[in-house]
Protein backbone atom coordinates (compact mmCIF):
# COMPACT_ATOMS: atom_id res chain seq x y z
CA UNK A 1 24.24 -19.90 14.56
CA UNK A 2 25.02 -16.28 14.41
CA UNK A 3 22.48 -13.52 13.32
CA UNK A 4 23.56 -10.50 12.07
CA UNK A 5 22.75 -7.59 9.96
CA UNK A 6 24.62 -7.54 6.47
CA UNK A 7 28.31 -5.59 5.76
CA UNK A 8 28.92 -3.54 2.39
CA UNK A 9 31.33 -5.64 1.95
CA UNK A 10 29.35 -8.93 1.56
CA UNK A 11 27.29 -8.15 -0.96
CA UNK A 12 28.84 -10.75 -3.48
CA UNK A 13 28.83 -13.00 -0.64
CA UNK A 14 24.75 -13.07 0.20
CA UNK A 15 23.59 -12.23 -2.98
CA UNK A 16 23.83 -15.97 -4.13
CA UNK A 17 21.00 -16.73 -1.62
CA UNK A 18 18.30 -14.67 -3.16
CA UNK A 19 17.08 -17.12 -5.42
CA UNK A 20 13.20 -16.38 -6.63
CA UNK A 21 10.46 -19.31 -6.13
CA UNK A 22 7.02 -19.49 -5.98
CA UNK A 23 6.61 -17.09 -2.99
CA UNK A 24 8.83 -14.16 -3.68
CA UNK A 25 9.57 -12.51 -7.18
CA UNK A 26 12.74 -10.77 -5.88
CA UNK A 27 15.93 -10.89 -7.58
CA UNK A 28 19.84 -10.11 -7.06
CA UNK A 29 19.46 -7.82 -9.45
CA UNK A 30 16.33 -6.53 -8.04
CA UNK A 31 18.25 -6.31 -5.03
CA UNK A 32 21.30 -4.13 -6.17
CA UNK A 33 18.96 -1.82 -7.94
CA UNK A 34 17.29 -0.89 -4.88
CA UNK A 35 20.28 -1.30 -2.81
CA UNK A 36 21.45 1.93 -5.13
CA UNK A 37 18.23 3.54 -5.19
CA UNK A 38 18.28 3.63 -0.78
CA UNK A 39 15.21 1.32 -0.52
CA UNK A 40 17.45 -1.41 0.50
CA UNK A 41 20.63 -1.49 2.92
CA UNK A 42 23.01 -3.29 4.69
CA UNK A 43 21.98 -2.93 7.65
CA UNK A 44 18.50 -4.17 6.52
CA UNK A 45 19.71 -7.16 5.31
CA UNK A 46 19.79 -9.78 8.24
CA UNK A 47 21.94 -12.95 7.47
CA UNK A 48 21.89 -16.17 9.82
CA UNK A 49 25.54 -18.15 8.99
CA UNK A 50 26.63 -21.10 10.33
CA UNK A 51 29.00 -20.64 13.47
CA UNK A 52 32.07 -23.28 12.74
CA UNK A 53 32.84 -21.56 9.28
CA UNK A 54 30.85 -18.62 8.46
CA UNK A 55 28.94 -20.05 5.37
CA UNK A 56 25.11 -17.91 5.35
CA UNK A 57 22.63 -20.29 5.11
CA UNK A 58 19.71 -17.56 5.31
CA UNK A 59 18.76 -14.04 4.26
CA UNK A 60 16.15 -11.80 5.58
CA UNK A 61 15.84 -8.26 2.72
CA UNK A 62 13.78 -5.09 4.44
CA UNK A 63 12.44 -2.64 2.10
CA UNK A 64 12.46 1.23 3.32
CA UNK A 65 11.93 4.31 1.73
CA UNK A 66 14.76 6.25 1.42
CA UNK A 67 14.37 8.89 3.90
CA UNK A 68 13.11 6.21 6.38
CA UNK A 69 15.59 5.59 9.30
CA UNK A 70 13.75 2.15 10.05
CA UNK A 71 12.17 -0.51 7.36
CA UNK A 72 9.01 0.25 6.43
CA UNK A 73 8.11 -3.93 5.12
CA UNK A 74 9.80 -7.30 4.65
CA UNK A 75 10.39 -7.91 1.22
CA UNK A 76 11.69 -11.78 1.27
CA UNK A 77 13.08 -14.49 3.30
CA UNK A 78 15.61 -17.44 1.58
CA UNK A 79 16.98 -20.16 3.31
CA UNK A 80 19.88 -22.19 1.41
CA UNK A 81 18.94 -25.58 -0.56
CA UNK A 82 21.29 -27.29 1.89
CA UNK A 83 18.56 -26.55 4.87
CA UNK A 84 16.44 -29.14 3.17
CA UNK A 85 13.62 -29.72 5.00
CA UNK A 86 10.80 -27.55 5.66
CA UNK A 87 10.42 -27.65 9.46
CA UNK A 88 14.46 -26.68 9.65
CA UNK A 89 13.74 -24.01 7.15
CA UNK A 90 11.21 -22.66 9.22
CA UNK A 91 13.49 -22.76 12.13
CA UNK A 92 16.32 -20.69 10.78
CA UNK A 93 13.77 -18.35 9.54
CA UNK A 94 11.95 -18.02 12.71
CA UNK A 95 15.45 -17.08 14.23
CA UNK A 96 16.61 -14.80 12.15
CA UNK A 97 13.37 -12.61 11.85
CA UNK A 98 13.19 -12.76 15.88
CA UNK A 99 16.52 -11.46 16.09
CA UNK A 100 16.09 -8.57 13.66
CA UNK A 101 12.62 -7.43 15.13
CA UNK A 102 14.33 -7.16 18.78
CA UNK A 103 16.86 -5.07 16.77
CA UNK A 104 14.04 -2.64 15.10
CA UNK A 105 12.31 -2.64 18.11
CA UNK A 106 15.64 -1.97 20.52
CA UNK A 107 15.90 1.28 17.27
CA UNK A 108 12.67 2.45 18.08
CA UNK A 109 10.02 0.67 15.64
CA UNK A 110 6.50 0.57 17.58
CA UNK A 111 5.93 -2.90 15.50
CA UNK A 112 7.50 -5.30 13.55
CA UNK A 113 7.61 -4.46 9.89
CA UNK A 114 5.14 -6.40 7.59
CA UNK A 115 5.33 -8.92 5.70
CA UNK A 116 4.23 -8.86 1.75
CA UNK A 117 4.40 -11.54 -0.42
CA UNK A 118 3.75 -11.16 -4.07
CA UNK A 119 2.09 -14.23 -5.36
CA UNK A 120 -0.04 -15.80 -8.43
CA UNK A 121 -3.70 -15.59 -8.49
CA UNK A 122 -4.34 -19.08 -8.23
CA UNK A 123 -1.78 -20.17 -5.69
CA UNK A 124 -3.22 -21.91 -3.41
CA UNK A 125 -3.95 -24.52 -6.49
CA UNK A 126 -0.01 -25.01 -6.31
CA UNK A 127 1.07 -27.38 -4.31
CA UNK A 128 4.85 -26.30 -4.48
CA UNK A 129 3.62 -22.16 -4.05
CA UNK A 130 1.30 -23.51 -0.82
CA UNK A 131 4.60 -25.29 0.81
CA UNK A 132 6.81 -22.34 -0.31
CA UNK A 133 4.20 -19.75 1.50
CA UNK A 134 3.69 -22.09 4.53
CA UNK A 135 7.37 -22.34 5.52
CA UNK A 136 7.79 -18.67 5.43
CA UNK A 137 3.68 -18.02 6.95
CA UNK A 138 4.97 -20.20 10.27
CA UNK A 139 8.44 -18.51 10.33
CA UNK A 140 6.92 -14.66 10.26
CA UNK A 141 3.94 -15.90 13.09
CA UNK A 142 6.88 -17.37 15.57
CA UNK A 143 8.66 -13.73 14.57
CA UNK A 144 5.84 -11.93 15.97
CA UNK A 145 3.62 -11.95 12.59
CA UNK A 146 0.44 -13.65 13.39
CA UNK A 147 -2.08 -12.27 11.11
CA UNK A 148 -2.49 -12.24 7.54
CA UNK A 149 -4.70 -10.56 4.99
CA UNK A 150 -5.08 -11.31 1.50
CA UNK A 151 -5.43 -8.79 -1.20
CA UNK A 152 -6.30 -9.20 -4.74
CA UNK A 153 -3.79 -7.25 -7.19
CA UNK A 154 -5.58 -4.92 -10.02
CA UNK A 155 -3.46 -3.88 -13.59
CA UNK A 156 -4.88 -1.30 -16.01
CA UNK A 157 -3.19 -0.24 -18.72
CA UNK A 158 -3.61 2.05 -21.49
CA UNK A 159 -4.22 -0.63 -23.73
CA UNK A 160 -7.63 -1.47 -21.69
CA UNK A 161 -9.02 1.87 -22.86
CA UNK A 162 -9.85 5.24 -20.80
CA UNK A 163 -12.76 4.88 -18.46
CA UNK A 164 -15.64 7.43 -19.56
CA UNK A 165 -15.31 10.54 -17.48
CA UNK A 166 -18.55 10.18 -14.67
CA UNK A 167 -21.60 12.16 -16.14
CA UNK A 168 -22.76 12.00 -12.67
CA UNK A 169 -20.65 13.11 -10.05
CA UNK A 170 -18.30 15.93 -10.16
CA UNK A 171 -14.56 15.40 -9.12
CA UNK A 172 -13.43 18.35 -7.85
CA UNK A 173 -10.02 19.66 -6.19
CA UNK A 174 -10.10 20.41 -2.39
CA UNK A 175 -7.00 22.10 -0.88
CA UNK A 176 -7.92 21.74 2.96
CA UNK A 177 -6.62 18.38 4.34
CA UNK A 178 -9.52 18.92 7.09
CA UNK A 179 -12.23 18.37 4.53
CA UNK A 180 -10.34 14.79 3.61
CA UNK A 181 -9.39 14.12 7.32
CA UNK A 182 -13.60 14.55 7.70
CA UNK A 183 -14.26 12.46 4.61
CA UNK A 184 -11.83 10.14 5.86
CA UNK A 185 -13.73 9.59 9.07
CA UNK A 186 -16.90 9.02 7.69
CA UNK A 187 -15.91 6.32 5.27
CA UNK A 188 -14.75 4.49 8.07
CA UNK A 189 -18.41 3.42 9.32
CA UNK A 190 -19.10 -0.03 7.69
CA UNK A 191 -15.62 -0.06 5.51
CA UNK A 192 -14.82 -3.27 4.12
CA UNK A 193 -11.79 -2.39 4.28
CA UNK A 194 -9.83 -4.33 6.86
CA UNK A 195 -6.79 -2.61 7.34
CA UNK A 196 -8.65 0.83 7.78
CA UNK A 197 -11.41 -1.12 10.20
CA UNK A 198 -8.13 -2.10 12.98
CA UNK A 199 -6.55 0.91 12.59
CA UNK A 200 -9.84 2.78 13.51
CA UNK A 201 -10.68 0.52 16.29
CA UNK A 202 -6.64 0.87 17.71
CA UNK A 203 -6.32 4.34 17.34
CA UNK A 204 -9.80 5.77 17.22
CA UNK A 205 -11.75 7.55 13.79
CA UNK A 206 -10.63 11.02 14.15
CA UNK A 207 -6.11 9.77 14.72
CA UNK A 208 -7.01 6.80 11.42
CA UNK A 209 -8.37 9.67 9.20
CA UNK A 210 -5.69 11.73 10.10
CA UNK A 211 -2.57 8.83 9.97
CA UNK A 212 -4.43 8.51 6.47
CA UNK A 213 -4.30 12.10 5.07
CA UNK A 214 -0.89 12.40 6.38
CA UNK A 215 0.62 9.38 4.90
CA UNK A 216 -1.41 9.86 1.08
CA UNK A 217 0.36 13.31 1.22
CA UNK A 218 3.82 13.15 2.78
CA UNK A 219 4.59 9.28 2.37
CA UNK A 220 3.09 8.64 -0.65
CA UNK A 221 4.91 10.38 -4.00
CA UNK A 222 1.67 11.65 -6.09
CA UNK A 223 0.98 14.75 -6.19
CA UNK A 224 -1.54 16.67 -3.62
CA UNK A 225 -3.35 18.18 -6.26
CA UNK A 226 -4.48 15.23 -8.16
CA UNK A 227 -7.08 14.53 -4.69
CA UNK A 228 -10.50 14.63 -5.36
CA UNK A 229 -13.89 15.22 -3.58
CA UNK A 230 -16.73 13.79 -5.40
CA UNK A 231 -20.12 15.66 -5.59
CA UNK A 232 -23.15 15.41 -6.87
CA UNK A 233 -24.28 18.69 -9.53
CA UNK A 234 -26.05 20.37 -6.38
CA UNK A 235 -22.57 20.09 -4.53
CA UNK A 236 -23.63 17.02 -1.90
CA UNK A 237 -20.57 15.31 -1.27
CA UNK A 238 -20.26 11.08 -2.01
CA UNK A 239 -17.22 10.24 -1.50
CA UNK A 240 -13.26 10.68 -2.52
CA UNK A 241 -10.46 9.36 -4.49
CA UNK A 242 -6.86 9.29 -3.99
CA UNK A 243 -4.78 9.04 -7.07
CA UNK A 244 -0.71 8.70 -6.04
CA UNK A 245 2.21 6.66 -7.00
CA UNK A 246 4.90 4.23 -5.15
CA UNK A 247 8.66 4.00 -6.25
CA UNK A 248 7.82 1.58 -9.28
CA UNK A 249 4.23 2.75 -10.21
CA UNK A 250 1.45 5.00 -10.51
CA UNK A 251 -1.63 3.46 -8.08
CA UNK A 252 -5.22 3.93 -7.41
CA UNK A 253 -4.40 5.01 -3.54
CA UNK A 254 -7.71 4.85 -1.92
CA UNK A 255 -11.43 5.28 -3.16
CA UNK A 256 -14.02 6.02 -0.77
CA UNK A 257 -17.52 6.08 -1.09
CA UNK A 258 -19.51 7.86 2.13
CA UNK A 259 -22.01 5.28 3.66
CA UNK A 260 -24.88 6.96 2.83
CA UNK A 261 -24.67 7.02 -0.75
CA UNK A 262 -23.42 3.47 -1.01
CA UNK A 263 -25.22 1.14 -3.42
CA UNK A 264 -25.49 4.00 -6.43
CA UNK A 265 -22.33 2.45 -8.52
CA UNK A 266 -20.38 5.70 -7.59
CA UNK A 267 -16.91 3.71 -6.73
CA UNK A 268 -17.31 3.20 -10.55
CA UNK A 269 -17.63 7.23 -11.43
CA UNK A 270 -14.55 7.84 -8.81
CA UNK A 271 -12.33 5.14 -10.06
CA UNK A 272 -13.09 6.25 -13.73
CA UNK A 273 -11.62 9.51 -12.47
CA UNK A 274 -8.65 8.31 -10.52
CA UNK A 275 -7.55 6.62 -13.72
CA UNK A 276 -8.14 9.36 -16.28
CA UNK A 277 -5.95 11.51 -13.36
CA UNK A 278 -3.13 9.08 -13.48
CA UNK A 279 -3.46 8.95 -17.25
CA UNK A 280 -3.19 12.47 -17.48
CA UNK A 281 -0.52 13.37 -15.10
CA UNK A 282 1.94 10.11 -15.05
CA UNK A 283 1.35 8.84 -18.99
CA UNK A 284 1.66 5.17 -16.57
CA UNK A 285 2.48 2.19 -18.53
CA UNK A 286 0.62 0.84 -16.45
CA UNK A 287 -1.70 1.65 -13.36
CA UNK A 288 -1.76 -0.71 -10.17
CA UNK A 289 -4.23 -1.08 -7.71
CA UNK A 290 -5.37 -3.60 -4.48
CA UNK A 291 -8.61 -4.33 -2.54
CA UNK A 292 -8.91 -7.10 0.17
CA UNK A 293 -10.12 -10.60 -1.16
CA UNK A 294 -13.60 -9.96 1.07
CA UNK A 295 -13.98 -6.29 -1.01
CA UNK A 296 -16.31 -7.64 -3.28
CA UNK A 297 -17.93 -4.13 -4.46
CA UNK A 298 -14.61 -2.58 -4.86
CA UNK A 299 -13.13 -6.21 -6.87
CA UNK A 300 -16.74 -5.52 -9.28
CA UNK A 301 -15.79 -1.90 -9.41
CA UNK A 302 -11.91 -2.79 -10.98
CA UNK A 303 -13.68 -5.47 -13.22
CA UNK A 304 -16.07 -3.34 -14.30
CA UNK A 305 -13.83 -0.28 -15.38
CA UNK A 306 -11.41 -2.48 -17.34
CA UNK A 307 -8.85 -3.30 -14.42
CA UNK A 308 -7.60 -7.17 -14.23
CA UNK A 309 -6.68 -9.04 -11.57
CA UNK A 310 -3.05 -10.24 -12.11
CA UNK A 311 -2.01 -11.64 -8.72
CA UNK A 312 -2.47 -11.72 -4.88
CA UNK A 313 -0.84 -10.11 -2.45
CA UNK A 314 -0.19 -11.57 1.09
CA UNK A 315 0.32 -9.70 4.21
CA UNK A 316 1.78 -11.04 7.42
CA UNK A 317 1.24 -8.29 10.46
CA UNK A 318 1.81 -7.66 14.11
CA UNK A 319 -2.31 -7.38 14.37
């Protein structure tokens, strides 16, 4: 078996191996769209192919953004019909994420990219979805992937009507990142937020609240000036929101409420204003948002203020 990143020249060559099932959504043409847009390369596209004659028998499609040297996430893994059973698909796989991890790592990556897969609400009621996620779950976990987080998907659109603007807290612009990078520490204590709760305990409070204001401003493509503080009419602080947007869609970035004034309903008065933001400034077709399976609160708060749950998304990590 050889393992390889992809040439230019192959592209009509691979493509016929990204065929969508019940794990991944992605498409050839989603594929060439991005491959023009810089989000997907090449050299980010690992192929295994079968020694004697050449024929690719699996694909491996890295998403980055565009001024990224490195992949940021994995974006889907397809093994060819002719690798027919599941424990040989998982083999291939296995080998072919391995060998492009080394690479990243051998580039300078301080992990292995994640991996997200975009998947119906009710998978795991799918027999076929279950055995096209487990293949992929064991392959990414050999790879160097051993955790996994689910998070439930949230779609509002202007058809689900404008949240009331909060008649209780006032959202209010902030231009020092050091009043965020504060508000971002604070949140931290008791988050039910999982990813933020590793991070902190990896890097410390003070580096995760900073990693976090950093990446919302320079990673992220909304606007600085849509961020928020939330206070109370005598100025008292609550909490903050984050409105942004990714390469395909506005998105409610992060919500935080501070511990202390948990238990009020104010993630409801902070998403209301995150929305009317994105509303405002992006005209969205449609707004997207995610919060961890165990968020409860935060999965009432989206209910409550119109936003539906469309789908899951599964993450595969290093930790």
């Amino acid at each position: 078996m050889i393992v390889r990143p992809t040439l230019p020249s192959e592209l009509d060559r691979v493509l016929p191996l990204i065929v969508p099932d019940q794990a991944t959504r992605l498409t050839a043409d989603d594929y060439r769209t991005r491959l023009a847009d810089g989000e997907y390369r090449p050299a980010w596209t690992w192929v295994a192919e079968d020694a004697p004659d050449g024929t690719p028998l699996a694909l491996a499609v890295w998403w980055g953004d565009p001024d990224d040297e490195l992949p940021g996430a994995l974006d889907g893994v397809f093994v060819h019909p002719s690798v027919g059973s599941d424990a040989d698909r998982t083999d291939l796989a296995a080998e072919l994420l391995t060998a492009a991890h080394a690479a990243y790592a051998e580039a300078g990556a301080d992990a292995a990219p994640e991996y997200h897969l975009f998947l119906p609400g009710d998978w795991r009621d799918h027999p076929e979805t279950v055995a096209a996620v487990a293949w992929r779950q064991e392959a990414a976990r050999r790879a160097g992937l051993p955790a996994d987080l689910e998070r439930l998907r949230y779609e509002w659109t202007p058809a689900d009507g404008l949240p009331e603007a909060s008649d209780r807290l006032l959202l209010q612009p902030e231009p020092d990142d050091e009043v965020f990078v504060d508000l971002f520490r604070r949140v931290l204590t008791g988050t039910l937020d999982t990813d933020s709760r590793k991070e902190a305990e990896r890097l410390g409070a003070d580096a995760q609240a900073r990693s976090d204001v950093a990446f919302y401003r320079d990673t992220m493509l909304g606007d600085r000036s849509w961020w928020r503080v939330a206070r109370t009419p005598d100025g008292t602080p609550v909490g903050f929101g984050i409105p942004s947007r990714n390469h395909t869609f506005p998105v409610v970035g992060y919500l935080g409420v501070l511990p202390e004034h948990r238990g009020h309903g104010y993630a409801d008065d902070i998403l209301a204003g995150i929305t009317r933001i994105l509303a405002e400034e992006t005209a969205p077709e449609r707004v997207r948002a995610d919060t961890d399976l165990t968020n409860t609160p935060m999965a009432a708060a989206f209910t409550r203020l119109g936003y539906r749950n469309d789908s899951r998304r599964l993450v595969l990590s290093p930790h």
